[in-house]
PDB file of N, CA and C in Angstrom:
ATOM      1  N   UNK A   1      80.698 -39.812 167.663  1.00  0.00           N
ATOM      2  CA  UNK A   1      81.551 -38.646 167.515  1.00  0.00           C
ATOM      3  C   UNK A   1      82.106 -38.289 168.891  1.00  0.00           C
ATOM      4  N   UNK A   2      83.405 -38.020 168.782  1.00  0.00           N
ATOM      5  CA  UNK A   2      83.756 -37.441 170.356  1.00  0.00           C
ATOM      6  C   UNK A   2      84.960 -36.737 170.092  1.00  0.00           C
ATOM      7  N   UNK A   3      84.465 -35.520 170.970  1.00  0.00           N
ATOM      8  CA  UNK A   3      84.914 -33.899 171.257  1.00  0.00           C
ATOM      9  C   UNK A   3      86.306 -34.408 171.509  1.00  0.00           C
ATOM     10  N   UNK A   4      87.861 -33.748 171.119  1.00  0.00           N
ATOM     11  CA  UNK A   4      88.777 -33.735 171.129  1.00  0.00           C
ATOM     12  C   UNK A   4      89.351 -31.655 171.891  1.00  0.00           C
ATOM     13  N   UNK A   5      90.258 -32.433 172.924  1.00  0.00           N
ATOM     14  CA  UNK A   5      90.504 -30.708 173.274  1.00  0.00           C
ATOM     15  C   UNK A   5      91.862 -30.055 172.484  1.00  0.00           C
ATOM     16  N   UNK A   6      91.886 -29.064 171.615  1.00  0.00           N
ATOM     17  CA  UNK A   6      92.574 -29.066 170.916  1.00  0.00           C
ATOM     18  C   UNK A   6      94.220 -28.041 171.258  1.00  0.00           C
ATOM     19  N   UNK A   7      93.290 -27.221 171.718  1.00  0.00           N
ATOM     20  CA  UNK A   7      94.233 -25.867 172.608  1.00  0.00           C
ATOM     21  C   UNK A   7      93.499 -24.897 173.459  1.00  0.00           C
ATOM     22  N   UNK A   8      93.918 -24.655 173.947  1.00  0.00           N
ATOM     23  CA  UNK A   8      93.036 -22.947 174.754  1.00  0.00           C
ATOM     24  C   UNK A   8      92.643 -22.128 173.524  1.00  0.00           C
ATOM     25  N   UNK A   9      91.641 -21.442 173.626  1.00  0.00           N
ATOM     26  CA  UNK A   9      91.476 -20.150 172.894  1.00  0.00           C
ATOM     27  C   UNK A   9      92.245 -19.553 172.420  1.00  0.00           C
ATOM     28  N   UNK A  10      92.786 -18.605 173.854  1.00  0.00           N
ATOM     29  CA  UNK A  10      93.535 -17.832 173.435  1.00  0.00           C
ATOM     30  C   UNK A  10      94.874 -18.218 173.054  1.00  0.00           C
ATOM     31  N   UNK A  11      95.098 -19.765 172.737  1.00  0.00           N
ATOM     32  CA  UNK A  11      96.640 -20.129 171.653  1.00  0.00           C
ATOM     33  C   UNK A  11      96.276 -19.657 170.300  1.00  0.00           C
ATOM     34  N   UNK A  12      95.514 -19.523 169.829  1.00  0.00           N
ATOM     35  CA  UNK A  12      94.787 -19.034 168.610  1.00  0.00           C
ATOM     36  C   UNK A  12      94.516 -17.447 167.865  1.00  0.00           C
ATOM     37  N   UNK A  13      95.295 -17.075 167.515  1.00  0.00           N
ATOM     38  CA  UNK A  13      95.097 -16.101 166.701  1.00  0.00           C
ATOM     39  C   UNK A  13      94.018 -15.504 166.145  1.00  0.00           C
ATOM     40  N   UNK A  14      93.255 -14.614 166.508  1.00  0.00           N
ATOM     41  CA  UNK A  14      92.105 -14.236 165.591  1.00  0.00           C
ATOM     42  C   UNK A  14      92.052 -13.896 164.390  1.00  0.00           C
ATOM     43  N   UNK A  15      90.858 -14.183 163.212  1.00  0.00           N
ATOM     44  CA  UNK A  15      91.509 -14.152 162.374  1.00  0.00           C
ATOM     45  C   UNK A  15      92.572 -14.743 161.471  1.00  0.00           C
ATOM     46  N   UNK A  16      92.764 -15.922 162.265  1.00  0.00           N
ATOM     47  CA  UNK A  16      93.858 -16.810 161.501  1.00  0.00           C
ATOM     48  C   UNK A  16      93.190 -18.423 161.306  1.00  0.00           C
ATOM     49  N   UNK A  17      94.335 -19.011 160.628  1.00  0.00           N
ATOM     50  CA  UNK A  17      93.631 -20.982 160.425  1.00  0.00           C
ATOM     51  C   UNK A  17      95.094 -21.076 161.231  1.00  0.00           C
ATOM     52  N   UNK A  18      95.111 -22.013 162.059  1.00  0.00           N
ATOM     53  CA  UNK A  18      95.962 -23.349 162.364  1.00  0.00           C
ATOM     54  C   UNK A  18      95.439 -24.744 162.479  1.00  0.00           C
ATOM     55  N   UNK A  19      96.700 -25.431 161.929  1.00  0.00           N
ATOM     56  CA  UNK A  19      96.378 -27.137 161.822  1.00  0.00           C
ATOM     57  C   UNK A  19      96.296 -27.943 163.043  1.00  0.00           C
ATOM     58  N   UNK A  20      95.731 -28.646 163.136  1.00  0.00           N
ATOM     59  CA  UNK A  20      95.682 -29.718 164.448  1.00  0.00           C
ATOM     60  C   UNK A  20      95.189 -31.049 163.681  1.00  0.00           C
ATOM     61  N   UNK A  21      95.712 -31.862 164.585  1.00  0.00           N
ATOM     62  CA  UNK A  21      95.038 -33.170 163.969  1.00  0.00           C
ATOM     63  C   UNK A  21      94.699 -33.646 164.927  1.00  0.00           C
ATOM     64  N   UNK A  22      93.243 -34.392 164.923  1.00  0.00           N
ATOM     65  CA  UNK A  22      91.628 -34.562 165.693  1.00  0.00           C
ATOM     66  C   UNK A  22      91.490 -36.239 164.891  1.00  0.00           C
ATOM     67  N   UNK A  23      92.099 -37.087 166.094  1.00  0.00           N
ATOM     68  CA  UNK A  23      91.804 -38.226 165.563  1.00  0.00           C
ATOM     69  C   UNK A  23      92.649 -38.861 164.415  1.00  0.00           C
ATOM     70  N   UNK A  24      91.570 -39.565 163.020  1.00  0.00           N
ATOM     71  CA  UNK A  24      92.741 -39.440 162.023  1.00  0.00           C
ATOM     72  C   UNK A  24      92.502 -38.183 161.064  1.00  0.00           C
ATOM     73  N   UNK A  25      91.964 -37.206 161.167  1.00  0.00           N
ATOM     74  CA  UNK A  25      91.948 -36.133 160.290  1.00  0.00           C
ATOM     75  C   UNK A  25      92.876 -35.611 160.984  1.00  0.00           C
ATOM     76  N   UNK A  26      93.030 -34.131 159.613  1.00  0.00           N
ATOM     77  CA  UNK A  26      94.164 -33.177 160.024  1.00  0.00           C
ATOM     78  C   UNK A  26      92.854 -32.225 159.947  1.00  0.00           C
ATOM     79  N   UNK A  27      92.944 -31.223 160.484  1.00  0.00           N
ATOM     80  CA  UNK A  27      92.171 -29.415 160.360  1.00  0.00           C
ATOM     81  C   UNK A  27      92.362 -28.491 160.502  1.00  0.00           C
ATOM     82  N   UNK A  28      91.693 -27.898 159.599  1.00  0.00           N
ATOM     83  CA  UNK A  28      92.064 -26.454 160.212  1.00  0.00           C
ATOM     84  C   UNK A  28      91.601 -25.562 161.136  1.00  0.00           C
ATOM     85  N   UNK A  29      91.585 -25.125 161.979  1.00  0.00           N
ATOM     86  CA  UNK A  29      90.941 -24.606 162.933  1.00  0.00           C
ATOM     87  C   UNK A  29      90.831 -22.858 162.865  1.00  0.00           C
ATOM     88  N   UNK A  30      89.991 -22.349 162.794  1.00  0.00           N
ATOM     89  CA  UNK A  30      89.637 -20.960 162.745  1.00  0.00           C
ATOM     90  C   UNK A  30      89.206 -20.111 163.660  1.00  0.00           C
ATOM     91  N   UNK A  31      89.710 -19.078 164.289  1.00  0.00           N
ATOM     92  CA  UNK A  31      89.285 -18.237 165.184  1.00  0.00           C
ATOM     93  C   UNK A  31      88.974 -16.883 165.145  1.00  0.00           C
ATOM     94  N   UNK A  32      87.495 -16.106 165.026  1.00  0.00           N
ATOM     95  CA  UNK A  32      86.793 -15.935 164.261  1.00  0.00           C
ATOM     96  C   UNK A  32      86.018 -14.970 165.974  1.00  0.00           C
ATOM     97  N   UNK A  33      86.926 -13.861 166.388  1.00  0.00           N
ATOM     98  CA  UNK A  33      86.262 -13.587 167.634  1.00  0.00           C
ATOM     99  C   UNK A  33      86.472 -14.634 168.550  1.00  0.00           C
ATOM    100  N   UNK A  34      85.066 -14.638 169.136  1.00  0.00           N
ATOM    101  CA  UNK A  34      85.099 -16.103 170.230  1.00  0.00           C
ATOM    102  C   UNK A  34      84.508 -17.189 169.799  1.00  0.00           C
ATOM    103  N   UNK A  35      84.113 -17.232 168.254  1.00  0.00           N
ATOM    104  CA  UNK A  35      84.023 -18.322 167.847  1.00  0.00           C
ATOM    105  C   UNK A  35      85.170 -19.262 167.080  1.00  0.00           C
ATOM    106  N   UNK A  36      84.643 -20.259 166.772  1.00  0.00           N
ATOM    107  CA  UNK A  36      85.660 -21.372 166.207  1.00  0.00           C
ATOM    108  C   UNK A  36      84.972 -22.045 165.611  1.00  0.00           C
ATOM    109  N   UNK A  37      85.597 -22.475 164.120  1.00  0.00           N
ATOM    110  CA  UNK A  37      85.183 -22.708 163.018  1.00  0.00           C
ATOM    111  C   UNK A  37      86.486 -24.037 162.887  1.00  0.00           C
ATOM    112  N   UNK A  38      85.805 -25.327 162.000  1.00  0.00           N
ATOM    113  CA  UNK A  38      86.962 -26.512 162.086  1.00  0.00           C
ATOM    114  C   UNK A  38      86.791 -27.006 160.650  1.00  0.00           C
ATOM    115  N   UNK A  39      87.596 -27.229 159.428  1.00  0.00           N
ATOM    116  CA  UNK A  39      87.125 -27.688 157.858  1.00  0.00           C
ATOM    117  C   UNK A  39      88.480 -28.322 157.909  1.00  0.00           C
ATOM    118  N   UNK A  40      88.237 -29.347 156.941  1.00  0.00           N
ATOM    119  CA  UNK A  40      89.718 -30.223 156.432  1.00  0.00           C
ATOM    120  C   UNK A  40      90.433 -29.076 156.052  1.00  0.00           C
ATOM    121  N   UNK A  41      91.671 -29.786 156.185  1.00  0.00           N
ATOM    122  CA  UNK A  41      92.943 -28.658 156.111  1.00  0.00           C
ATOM    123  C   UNK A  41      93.120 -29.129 154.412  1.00  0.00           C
ATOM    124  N   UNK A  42      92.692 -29.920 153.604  1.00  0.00           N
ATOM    125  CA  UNK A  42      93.153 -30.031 152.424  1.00  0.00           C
ATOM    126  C   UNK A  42      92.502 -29.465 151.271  1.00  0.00           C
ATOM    127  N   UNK A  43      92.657 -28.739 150.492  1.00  0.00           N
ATOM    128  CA  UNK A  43      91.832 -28.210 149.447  1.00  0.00           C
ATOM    129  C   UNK A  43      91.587 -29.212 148.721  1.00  0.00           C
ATOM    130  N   UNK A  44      90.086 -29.136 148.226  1.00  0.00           N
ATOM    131  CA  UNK A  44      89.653 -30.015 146.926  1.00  0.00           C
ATOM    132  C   UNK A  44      89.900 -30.229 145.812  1.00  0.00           C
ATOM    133  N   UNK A  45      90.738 -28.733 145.406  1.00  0.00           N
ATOM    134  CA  UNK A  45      91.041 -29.030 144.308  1.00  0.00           C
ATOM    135  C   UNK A  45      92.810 -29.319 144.139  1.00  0.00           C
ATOM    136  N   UNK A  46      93.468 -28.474 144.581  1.00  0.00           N
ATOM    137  CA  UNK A  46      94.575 -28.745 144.753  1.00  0.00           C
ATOM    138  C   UNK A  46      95.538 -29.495 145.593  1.00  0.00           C
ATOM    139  N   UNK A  47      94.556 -29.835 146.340  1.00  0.00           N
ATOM    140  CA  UNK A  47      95.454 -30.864 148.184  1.00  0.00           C
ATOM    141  C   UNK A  47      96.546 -29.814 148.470  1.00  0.00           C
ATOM    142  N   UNK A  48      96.125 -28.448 149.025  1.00  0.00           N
ATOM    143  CA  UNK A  48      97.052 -27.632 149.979  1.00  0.00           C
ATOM    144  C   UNK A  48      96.770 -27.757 150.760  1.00  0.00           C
ATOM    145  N   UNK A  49      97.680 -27.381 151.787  1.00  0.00           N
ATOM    146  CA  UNK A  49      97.033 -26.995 153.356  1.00  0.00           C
ATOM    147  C   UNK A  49      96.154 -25.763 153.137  1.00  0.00           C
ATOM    148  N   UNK A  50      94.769 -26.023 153.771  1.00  0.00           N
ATOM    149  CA  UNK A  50      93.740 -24.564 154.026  1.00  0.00           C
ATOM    150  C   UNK A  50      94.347 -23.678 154.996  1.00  0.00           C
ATOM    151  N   UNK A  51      95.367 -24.507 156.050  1.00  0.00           N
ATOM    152  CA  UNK A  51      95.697 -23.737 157.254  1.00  0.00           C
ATOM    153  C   UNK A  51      96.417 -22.452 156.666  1.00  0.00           C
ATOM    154  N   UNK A  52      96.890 -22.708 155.551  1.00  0.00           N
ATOM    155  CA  UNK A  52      98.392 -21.316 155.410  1.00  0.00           C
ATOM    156  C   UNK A  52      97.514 -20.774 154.525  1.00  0.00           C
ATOM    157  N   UNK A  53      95.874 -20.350 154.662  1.00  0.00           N
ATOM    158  CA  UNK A  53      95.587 -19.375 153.647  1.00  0.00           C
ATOM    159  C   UNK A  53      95.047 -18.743 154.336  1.00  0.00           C
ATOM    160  N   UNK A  54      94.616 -17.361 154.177  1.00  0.00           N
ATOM    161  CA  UNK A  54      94.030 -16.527 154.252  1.00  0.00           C
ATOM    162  C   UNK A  54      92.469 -16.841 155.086  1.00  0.00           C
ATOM    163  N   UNK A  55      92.160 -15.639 155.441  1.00  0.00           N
ATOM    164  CA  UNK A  55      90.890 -16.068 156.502  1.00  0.00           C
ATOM    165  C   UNK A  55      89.896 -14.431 155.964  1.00  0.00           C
ATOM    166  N   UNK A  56      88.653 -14.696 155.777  1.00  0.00           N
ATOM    167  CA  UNK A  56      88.059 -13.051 155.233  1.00  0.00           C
ATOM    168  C   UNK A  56      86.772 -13.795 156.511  1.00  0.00           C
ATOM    169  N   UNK A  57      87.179 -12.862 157.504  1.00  0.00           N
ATOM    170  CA  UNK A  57      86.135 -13.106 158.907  1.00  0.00           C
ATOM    171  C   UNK A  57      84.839 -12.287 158.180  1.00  0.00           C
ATOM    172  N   UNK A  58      85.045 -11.404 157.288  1.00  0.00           N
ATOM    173  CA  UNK A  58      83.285 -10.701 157.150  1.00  0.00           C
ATOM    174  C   UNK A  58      82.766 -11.749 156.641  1.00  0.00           C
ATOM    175  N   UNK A  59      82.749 -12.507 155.551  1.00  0.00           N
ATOM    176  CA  UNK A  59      82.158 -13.973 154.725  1.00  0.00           C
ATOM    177  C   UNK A  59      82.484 -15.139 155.383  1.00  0.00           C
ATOM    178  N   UNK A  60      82.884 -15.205 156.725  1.00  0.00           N
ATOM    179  CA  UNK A  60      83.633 -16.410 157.231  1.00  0.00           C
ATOM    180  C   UNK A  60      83.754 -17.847 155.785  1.00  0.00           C
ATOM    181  N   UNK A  61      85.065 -17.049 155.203  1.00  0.00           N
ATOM    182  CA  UNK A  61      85.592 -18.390 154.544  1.00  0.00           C
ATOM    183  C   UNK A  61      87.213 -18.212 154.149  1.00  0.00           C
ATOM    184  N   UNK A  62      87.741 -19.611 154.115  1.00  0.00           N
ATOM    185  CA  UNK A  62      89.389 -19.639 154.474  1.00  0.00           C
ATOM    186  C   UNK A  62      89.845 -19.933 152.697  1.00  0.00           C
ATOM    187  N   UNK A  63      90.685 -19.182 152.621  1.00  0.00           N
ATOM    188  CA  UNK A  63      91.644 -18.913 151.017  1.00  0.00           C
ATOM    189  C   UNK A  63      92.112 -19.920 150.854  1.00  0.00           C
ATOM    190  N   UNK A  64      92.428 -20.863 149.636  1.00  0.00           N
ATOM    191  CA  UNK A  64      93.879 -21.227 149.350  1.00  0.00           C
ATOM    192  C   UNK A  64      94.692 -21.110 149.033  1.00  0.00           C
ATOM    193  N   UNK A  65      95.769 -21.190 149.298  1.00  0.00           N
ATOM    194  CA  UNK A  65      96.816 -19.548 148.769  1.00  0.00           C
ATOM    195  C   UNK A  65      97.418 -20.359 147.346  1.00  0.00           C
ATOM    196  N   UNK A  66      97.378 -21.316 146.837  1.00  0.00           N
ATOM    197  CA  UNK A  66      97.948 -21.808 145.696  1.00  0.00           C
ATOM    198  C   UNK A  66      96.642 -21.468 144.900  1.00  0.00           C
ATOM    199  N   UNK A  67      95.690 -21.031 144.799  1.00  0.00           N
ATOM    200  CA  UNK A  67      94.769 -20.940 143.483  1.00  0.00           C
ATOM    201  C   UNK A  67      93.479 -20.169 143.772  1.00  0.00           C
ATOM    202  N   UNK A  68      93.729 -19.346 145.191  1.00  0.00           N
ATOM    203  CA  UNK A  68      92.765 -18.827 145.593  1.00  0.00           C
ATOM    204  C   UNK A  68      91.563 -19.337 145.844  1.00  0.00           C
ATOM    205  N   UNK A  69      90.850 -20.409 145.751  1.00  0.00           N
ATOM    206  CA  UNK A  69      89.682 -20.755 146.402  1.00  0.00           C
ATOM    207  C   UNK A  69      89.266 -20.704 147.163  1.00  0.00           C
ATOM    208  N   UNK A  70      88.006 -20.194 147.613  1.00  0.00           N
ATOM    209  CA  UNK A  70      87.814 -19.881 149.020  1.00  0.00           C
ATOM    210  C   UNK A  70      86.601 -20.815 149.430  1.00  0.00           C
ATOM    211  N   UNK A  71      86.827 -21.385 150.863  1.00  0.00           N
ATOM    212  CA  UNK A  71      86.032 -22.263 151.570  1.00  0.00           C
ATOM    213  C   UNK A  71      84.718 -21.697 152.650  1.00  0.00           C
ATOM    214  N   UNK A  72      83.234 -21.769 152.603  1.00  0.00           N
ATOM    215  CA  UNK A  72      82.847 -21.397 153.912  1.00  0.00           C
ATOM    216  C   UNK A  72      83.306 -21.943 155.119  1.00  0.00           C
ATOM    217  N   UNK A  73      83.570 -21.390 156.222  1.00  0.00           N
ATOM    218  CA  UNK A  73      83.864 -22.129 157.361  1.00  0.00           C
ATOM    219  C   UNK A  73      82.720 -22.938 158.071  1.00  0.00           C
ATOM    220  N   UNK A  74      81.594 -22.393 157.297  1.00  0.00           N
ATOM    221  CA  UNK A  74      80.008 -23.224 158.071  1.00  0.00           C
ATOM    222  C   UNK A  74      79.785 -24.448 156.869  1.00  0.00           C
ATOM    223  N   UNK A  75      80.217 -24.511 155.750  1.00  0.00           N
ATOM    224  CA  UNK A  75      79.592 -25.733 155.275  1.00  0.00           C
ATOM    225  C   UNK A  75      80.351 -26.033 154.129  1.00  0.00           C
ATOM    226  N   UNK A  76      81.625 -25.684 154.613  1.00  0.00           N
ATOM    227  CA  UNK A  76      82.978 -26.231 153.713  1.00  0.00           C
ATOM    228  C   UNK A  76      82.845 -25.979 152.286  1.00  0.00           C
ATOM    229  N   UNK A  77      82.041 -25.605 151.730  1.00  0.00           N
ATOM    230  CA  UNK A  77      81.484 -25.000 150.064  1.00  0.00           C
ATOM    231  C   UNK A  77      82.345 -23.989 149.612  1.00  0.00           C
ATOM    232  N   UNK A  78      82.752 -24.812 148.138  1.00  0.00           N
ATOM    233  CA  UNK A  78      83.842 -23.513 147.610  1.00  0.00           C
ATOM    234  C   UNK A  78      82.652 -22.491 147.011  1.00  0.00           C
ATOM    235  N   UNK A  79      83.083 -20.698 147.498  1.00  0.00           N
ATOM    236  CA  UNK A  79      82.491 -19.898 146.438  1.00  0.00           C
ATOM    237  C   UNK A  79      83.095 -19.781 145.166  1.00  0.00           C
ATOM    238  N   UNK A  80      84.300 -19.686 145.137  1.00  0.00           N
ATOM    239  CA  UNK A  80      85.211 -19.376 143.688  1.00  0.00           C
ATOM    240  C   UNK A  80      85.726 -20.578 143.631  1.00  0.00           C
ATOM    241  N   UNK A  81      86.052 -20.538 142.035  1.00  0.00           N
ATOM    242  CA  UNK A  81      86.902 -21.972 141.384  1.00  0.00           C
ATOM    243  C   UNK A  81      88.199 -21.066 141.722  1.00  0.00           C
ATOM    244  N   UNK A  82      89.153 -22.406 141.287  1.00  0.00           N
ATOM    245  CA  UNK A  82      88.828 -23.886 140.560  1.00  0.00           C
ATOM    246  C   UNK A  82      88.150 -24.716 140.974  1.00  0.00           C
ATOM    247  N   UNK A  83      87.803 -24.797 142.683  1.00  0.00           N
ATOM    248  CA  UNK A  83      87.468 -25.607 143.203  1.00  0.00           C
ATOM    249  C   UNK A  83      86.266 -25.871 143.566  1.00  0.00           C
ATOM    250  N   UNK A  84      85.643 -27.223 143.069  1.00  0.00           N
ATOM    251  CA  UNK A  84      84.038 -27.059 143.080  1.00  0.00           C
ATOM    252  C   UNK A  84      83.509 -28.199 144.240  1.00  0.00           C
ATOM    253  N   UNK A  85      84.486 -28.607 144.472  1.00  0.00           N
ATOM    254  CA  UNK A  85      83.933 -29.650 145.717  1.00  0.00           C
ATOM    255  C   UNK A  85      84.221 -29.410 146.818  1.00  0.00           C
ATOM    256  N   UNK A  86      82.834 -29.431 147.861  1.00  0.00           N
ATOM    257  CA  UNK A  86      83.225 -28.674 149.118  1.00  0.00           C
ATOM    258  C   UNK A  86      84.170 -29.781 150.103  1.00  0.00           C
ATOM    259  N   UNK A  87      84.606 -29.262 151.349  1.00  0.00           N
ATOM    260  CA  UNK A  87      85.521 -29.851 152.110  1.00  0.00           C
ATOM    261  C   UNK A  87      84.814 -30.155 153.426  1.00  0.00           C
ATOM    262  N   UNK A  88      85.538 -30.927 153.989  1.00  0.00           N
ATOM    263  CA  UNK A  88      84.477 -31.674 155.555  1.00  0.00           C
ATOM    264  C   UNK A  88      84.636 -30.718 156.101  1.00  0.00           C
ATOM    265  N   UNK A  89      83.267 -30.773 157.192  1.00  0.00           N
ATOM    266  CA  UNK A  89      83.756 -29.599 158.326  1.00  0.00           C
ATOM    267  C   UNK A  89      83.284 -30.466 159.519  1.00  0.00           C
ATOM    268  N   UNK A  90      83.932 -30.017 160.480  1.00  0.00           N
ATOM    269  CA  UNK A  90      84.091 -30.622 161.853  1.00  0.00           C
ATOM    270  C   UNK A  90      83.288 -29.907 162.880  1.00  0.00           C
ATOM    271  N   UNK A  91      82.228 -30.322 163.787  1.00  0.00           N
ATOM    272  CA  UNK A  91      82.141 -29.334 165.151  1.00  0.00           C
ATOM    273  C   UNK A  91      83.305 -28.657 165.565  1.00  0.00           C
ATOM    274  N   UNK A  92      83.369 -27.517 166.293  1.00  0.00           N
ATOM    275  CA  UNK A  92      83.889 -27.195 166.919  1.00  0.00           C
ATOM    276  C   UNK A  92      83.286 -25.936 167.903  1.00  0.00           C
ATOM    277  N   UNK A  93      83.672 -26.219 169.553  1.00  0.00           N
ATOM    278  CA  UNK A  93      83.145 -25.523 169.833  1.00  0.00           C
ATOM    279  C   UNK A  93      84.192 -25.298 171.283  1.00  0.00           C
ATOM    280  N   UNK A  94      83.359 -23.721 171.679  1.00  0.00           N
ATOM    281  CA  UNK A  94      84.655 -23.421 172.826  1.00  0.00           C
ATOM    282  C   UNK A  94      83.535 -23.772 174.000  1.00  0.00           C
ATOM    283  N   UNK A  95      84.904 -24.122 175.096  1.00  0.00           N
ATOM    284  CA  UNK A  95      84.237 -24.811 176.546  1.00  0.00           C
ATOM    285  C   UNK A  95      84.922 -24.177 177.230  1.00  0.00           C
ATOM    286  N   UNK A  96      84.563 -22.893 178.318  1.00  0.00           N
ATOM    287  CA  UNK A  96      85.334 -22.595 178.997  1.00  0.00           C
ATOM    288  C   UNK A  96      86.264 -22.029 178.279  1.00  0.00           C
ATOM    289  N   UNK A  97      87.580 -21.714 178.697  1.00  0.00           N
ATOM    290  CA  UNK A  97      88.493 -21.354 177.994  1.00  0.00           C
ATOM    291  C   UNK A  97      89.659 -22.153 176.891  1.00  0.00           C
ATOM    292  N   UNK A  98      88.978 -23.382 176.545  1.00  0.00           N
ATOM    293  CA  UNK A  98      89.389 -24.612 175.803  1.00  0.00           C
ATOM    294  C   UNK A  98      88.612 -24.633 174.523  1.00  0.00           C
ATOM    295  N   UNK A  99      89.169 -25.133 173.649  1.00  0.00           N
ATOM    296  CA  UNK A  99      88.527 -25.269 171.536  1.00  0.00           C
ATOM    297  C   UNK A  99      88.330 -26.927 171.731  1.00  0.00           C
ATOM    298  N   UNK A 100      87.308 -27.220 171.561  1.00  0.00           N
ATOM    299  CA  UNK A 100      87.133 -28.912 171.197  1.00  0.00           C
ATOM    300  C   UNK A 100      86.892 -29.246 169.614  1.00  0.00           C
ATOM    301  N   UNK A 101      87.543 -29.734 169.057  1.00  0.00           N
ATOM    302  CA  UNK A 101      86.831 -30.601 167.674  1.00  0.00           C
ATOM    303  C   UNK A 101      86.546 -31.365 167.886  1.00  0.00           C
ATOM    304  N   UNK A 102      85.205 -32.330 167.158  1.00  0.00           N
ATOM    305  CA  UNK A 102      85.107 -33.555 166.982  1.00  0.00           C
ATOM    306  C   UNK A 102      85.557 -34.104 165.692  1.00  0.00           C
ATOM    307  N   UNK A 103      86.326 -35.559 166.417  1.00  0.00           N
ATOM    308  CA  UNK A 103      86.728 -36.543 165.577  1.00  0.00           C
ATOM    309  C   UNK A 103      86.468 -37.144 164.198  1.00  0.00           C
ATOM    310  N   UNK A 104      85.270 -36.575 163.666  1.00  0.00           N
ATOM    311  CA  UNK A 104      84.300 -36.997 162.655  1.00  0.00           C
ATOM    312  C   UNK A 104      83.465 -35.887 161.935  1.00  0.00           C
ATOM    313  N   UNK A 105      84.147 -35.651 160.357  1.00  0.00           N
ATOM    314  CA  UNK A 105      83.130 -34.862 159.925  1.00  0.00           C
ATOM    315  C   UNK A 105      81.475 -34.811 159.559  1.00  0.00           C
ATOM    316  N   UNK A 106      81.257 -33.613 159.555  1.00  0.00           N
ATOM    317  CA  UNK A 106      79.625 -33.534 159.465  1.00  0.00           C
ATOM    318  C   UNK A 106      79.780 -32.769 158.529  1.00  0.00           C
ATOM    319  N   UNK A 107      79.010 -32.849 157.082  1.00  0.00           N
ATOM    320  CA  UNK A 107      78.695 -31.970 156.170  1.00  0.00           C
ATOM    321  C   UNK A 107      77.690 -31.352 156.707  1.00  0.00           C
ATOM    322  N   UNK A 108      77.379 -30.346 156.371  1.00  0.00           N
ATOM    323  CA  UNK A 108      76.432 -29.665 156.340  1.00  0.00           C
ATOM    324  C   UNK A 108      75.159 -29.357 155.185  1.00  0.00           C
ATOM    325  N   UNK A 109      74.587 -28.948 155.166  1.00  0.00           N
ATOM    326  CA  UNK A 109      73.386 -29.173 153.869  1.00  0.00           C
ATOM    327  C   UNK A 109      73.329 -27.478 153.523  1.00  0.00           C
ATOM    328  N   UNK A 110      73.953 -27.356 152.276  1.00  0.00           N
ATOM    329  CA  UNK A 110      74.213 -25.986 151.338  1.00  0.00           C
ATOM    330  C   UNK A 110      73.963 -25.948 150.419  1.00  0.00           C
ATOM    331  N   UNK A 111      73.330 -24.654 150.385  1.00  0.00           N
ATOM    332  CA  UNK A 111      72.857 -24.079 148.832  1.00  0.00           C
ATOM    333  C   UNK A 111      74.306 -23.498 148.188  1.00  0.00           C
ATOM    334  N   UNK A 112      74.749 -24.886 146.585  1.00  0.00           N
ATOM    335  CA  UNK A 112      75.896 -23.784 146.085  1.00  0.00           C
ATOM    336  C   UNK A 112      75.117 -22.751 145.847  1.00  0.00           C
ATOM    337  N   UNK A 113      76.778 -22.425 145.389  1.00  0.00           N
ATOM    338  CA  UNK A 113      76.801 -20.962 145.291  1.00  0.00           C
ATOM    339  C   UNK A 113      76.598 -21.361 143.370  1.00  0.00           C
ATOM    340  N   UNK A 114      75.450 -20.640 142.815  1.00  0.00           N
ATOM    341  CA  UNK A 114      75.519 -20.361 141.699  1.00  0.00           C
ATOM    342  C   UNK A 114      76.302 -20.217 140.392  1.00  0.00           C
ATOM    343  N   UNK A 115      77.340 -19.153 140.859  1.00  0.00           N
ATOM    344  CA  UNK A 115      78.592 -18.858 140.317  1.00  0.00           C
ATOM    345  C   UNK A 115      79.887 -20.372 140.070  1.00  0.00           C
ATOM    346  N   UNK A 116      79.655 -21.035 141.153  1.00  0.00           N
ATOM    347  CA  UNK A 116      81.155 -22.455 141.090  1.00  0.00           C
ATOM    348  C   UNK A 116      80.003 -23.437 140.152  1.00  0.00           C
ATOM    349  N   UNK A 117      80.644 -23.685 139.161  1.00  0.00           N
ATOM    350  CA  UNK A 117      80.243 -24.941 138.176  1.00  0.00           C
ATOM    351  C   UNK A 117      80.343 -26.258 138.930  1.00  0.00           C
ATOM    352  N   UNK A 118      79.520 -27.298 139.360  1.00  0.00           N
ATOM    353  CA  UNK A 118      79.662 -28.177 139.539  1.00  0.00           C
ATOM    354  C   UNK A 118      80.323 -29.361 139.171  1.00  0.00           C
ATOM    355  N   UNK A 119      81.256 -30.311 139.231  1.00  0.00           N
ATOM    356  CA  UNK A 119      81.568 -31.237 138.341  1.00  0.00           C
ATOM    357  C   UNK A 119      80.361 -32.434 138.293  1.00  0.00           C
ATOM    358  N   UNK A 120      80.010 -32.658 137.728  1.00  0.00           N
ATOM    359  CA  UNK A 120      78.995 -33.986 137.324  1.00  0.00           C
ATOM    360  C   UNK A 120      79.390 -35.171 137.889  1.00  0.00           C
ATOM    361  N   UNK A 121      78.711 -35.772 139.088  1.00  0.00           N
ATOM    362  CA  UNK A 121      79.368 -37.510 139.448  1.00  0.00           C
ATOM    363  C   UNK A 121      79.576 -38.199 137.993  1.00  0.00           C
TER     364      UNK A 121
END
């Protein structure tokens, strides 16, 4: 895995997603205070961009604005349908006054959420 520098901090909007592409992924990148949060930019269920949705910093998780699904930013897991399959999430972390992603997603290990129906492999 290796750290990619993506922008300064403060190019970043708090409170907002913008896209970058880290390697061959695209992401979305989240800024969240002085943290930073990194998940595929594509929804699972619909293939939108995550970047042009909505951001709810109290639950850190990013909207999709075509069907509303919402993503955690810590372990890419939809809470609400339609969408029941979670999305990659990327390190990301700030250095100094610089956002790094890495090149390579890492799932994370999550308890769904109860409420999203699973689809069956």
């Amino acid at each position: 895995m290796t750290m990619h520098r993506i922008c300064a901090l403060n190019d970043l909007a708090d409170g907002a997603a913008a896209k970058f592409e880290v390697g061959k992924h695209i992401v979305a990148v989240v800024r969240i205070g002085d943290q930073v949060y990194a998940i595929g930019n594509r929804c699972s269920h619909a293939d939108v961009a995550l970047a042009d949705g909505d951001v709810d910093c109290d639950t850190k998780q990013l909207s999709c604005i075509r069907h509303g699904s919402a993503f955690s930013l810590e372990t890419g897991v939809p809470s609400t349908l339609p969408a029941t399959q979670p999305v990659p999430v990327f390190v990301a972390e700030v250095r100094g006054a610089d956002v790094f992603v890495s090149d390579q997603p890492t799932m994370h290990a999550a308890s769904p959420d109860p409420r999203v129906k699973r689809a069956q492999p």
